[in-house]
N, C-alpha and C. Protein backbone atom coordinates (compact mmCIF):
# COMPACT_ATOMS: atom_id res chain seq x y z
N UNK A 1 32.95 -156.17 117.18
CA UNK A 1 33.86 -155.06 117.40
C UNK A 1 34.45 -155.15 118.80
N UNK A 2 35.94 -155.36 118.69
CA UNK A 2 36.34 -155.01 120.33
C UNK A 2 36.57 -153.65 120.63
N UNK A 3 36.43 -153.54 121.84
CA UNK A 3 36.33 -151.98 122.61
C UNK A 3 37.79 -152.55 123.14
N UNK A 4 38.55 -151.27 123.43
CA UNK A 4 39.60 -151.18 123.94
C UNK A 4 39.58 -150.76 124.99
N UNK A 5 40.62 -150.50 125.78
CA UNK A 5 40.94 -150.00 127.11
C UNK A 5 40.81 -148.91 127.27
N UNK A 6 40.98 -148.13 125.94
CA UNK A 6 40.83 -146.32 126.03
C UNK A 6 39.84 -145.92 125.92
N UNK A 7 38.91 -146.66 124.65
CA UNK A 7 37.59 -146.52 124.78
C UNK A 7 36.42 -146.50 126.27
N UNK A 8 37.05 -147.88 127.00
CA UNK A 8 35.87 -147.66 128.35
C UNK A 8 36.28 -146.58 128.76
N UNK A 9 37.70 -146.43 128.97
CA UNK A 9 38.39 -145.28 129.89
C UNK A 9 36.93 -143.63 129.25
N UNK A 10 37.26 -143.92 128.35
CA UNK A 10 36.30 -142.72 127.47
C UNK A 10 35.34 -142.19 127.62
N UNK A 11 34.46 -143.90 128.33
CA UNK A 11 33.26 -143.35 128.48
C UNK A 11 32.93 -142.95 130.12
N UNK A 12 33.69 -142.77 130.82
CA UNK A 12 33.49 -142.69 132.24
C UNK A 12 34.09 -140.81 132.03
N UNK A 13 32.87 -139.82 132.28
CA UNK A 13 32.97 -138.77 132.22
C UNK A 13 32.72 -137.98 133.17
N UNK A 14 32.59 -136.42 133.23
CA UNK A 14 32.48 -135.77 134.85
C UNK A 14 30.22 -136.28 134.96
N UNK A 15 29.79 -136.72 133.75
CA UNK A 15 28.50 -136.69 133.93
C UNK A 15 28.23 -138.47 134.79
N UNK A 16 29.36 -139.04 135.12
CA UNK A 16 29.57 -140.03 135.17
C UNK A 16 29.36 -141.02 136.70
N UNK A 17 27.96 -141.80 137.05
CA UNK A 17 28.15 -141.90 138.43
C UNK A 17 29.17 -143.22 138.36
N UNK A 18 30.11 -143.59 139.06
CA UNK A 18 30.73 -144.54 139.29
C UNK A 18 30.67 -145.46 140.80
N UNK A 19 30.33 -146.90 140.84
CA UNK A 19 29.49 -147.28 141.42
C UNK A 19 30.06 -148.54 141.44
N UNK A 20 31.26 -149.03 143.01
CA UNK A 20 31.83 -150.53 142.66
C UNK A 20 30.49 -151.02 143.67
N UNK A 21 30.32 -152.32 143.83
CA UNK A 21 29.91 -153.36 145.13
C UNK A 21 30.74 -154.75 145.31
N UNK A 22 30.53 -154.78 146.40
CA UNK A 22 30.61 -155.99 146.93
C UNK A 22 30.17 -157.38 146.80
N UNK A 23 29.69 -158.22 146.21
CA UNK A 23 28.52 -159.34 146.15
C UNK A 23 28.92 -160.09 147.26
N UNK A 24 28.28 -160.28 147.93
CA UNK A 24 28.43 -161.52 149.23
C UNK A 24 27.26 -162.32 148.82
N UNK A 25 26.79 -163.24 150.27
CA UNK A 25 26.00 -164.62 150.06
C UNK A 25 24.28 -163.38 149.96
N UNK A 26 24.88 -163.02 151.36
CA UNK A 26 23.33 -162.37 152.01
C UNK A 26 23.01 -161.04 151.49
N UNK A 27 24.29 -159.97 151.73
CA UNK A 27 24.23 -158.75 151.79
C UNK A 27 25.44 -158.15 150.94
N UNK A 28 24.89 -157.38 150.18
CA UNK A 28 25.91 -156.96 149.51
C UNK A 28 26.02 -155.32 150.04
N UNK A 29 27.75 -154.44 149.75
CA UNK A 29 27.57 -153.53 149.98
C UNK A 29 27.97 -152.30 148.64
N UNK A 30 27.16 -151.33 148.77
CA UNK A 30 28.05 -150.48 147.35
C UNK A 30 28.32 -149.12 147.91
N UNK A 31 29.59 -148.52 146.66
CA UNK A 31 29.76 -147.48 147.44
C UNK A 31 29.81 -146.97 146.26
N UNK A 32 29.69 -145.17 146.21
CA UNK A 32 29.63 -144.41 145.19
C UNK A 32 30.62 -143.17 144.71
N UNK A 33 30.72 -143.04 143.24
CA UNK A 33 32.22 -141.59 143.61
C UNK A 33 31.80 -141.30 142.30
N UNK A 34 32.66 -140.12 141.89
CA UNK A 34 32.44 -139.03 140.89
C UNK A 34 33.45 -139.66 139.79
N UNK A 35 33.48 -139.36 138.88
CA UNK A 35 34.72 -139.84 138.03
C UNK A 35 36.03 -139.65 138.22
N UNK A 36 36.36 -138.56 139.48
CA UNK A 36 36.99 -138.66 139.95
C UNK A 36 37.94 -139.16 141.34
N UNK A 37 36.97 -140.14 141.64
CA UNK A 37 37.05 -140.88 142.87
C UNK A 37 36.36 -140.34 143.99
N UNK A 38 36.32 -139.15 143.93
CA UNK A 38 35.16 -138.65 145.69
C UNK A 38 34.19 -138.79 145.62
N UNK A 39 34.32 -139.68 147.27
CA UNK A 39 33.13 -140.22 147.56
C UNK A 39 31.48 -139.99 147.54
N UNK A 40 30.60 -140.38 147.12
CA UNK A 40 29.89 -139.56 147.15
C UNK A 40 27.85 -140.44 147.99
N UNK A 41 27.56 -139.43 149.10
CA UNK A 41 26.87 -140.33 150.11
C UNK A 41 27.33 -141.24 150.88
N UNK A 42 26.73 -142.24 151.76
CA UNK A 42 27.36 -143.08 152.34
C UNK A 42 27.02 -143.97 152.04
N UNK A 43 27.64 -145.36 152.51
CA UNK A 43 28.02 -146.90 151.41
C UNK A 43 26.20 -147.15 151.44
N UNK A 44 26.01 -148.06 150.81
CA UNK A 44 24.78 -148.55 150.60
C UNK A 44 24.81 -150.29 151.17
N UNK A 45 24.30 -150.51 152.32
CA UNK A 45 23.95 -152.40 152.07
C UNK A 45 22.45 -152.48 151.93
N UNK A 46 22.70 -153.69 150.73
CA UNK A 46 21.63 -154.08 150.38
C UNK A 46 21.18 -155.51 150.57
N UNK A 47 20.28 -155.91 150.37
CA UNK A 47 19.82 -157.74 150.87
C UNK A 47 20.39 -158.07 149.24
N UNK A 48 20.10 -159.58 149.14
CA UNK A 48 20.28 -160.29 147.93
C UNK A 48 19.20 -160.78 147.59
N UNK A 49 18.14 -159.66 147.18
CA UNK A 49 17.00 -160.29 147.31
C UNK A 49 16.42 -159.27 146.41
N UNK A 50 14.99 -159.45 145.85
CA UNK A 50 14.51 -158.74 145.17
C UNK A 50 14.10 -157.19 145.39
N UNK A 51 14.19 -156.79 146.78
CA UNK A 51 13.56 -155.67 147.51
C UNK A 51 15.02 -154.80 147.64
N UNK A 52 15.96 -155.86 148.14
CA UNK A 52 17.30 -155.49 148.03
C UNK A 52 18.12 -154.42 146.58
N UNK A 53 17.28 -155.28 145.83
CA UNK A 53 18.05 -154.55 144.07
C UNK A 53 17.13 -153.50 143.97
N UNK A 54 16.13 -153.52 144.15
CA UNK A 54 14.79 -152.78 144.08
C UNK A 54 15.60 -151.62 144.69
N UNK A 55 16.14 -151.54 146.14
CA UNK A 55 17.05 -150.18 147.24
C UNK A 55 18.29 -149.68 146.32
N UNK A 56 19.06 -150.69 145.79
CA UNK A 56 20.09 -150.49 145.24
C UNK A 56 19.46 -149.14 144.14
N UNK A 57 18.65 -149.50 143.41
CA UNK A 57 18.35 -148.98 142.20
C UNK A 57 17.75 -147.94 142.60
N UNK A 58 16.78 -147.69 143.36
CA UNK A 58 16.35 -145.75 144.32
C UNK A 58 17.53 -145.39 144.62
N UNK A 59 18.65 -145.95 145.12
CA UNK A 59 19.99 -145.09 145.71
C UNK A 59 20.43 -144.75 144.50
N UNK A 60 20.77 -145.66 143.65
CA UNK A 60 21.63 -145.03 142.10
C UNK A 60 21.07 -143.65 141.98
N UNK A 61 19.33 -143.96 141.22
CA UNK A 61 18.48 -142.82 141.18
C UNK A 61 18.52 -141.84 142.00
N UNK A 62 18.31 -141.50 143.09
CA UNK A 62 18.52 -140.44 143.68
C UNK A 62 19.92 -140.01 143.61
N UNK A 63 21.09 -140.66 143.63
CA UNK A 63 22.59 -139.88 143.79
C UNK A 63 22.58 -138.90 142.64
N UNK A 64 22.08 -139.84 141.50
CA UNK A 64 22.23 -139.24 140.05
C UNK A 64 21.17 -137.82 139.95
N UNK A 65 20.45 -138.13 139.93
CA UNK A 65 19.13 -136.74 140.38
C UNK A 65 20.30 -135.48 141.65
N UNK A 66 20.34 -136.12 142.84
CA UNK A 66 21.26 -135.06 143.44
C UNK A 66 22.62 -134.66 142.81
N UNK A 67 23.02 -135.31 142.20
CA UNK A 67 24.43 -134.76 141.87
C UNK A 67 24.88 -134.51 140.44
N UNK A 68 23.41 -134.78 139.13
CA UNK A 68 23.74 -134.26 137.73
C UNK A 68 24.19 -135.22 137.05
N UNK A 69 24.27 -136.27 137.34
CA UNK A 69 25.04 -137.84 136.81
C UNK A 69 23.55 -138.03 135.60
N UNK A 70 24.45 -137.93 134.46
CA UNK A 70 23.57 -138.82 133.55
C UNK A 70 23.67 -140.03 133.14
N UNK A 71 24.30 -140.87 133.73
CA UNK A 71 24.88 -142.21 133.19
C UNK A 71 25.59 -143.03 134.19
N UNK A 72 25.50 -144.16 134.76
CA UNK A 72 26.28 -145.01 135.84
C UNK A 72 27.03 -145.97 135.03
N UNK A 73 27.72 -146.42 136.07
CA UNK A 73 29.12 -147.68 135.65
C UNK A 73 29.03 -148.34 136.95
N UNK A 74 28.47 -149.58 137.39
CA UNK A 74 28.74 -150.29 137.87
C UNK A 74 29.32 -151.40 137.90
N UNK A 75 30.08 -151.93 138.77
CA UNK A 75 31.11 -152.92 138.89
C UNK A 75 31.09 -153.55 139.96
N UNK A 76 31.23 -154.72 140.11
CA UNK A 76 30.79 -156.09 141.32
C UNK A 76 31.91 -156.96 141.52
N UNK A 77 32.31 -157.19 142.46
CA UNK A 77 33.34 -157.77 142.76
C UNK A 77 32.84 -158.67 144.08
N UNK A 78 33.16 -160.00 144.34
CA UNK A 78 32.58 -161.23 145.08
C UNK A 78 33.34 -160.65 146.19
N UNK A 79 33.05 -160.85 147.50
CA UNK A 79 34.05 -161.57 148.73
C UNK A 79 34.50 -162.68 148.79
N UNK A 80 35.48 -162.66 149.38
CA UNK A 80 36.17 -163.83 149.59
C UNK A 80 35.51 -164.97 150.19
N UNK A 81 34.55 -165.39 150.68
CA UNK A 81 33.48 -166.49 151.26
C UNK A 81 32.74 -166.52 150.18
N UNK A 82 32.26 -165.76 149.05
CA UNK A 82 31.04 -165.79 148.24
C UNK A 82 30.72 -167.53 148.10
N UNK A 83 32.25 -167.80 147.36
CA UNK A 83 31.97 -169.12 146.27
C UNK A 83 32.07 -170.06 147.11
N UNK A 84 32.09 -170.02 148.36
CA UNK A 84 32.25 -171.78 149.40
C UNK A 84 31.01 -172.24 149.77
N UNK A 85 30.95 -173.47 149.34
CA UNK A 85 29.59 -173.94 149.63
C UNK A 85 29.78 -174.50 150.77
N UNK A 86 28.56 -174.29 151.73
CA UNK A 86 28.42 -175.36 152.91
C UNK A 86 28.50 -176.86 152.56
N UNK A 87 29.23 -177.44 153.49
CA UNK A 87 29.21 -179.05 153.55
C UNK A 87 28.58 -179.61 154.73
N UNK A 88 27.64 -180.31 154.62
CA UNK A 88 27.52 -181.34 155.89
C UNK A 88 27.81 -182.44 155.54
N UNK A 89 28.34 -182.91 156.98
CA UNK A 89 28.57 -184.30 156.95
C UNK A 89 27.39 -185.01 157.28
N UNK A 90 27.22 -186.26 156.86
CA UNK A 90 26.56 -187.28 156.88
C UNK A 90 26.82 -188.39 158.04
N UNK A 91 26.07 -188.49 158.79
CA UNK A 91 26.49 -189.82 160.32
C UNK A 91 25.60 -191.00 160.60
């Protein structure tokens, strides 16, 4: 079954936490808003690491607990350095 465009649109409601990040190498950052875009707390950085997702996931939890959110939508988007791999040269 494909979902359409109206459908996701659908499911993002006022019960709705909405939740983009950042992915970098080391540190990623996220920030949080209502279904209607206001902001909500301040940004979150996290490591890329297991303790890191571990923070991410108490911040979701608590926003949602403080603010009545029964349901998140998160979305990840790379930086621009993510995908370059280091090169060394060889001498």
């Amino acid at each position: 079954m494909s979902i359409t465009q109206n459908e996701k649109i659908r499911r993002v409601t006022d019960s709705t936490l909405v939740v983009g990040a950042d992915i970098a190498k080391k540190v990623h950052v996220a920030r949080a808003s209502d279904a209607r875009g206001i902001e909500l707390g301040k940004p979150l950085s996290f490591d890329n690491t297991r303790e890191g997702f571990e923070r991410l996931l108490s911040w979701l939890e608590t926003l949602m607990v403080e603010h009545g959110f029964d349901n998140v939508i998160l979305g990840v988007e790379p930086t621009g350095h993510y995908w370059m791999v280091r090169h060394e040269s060889r001498c």
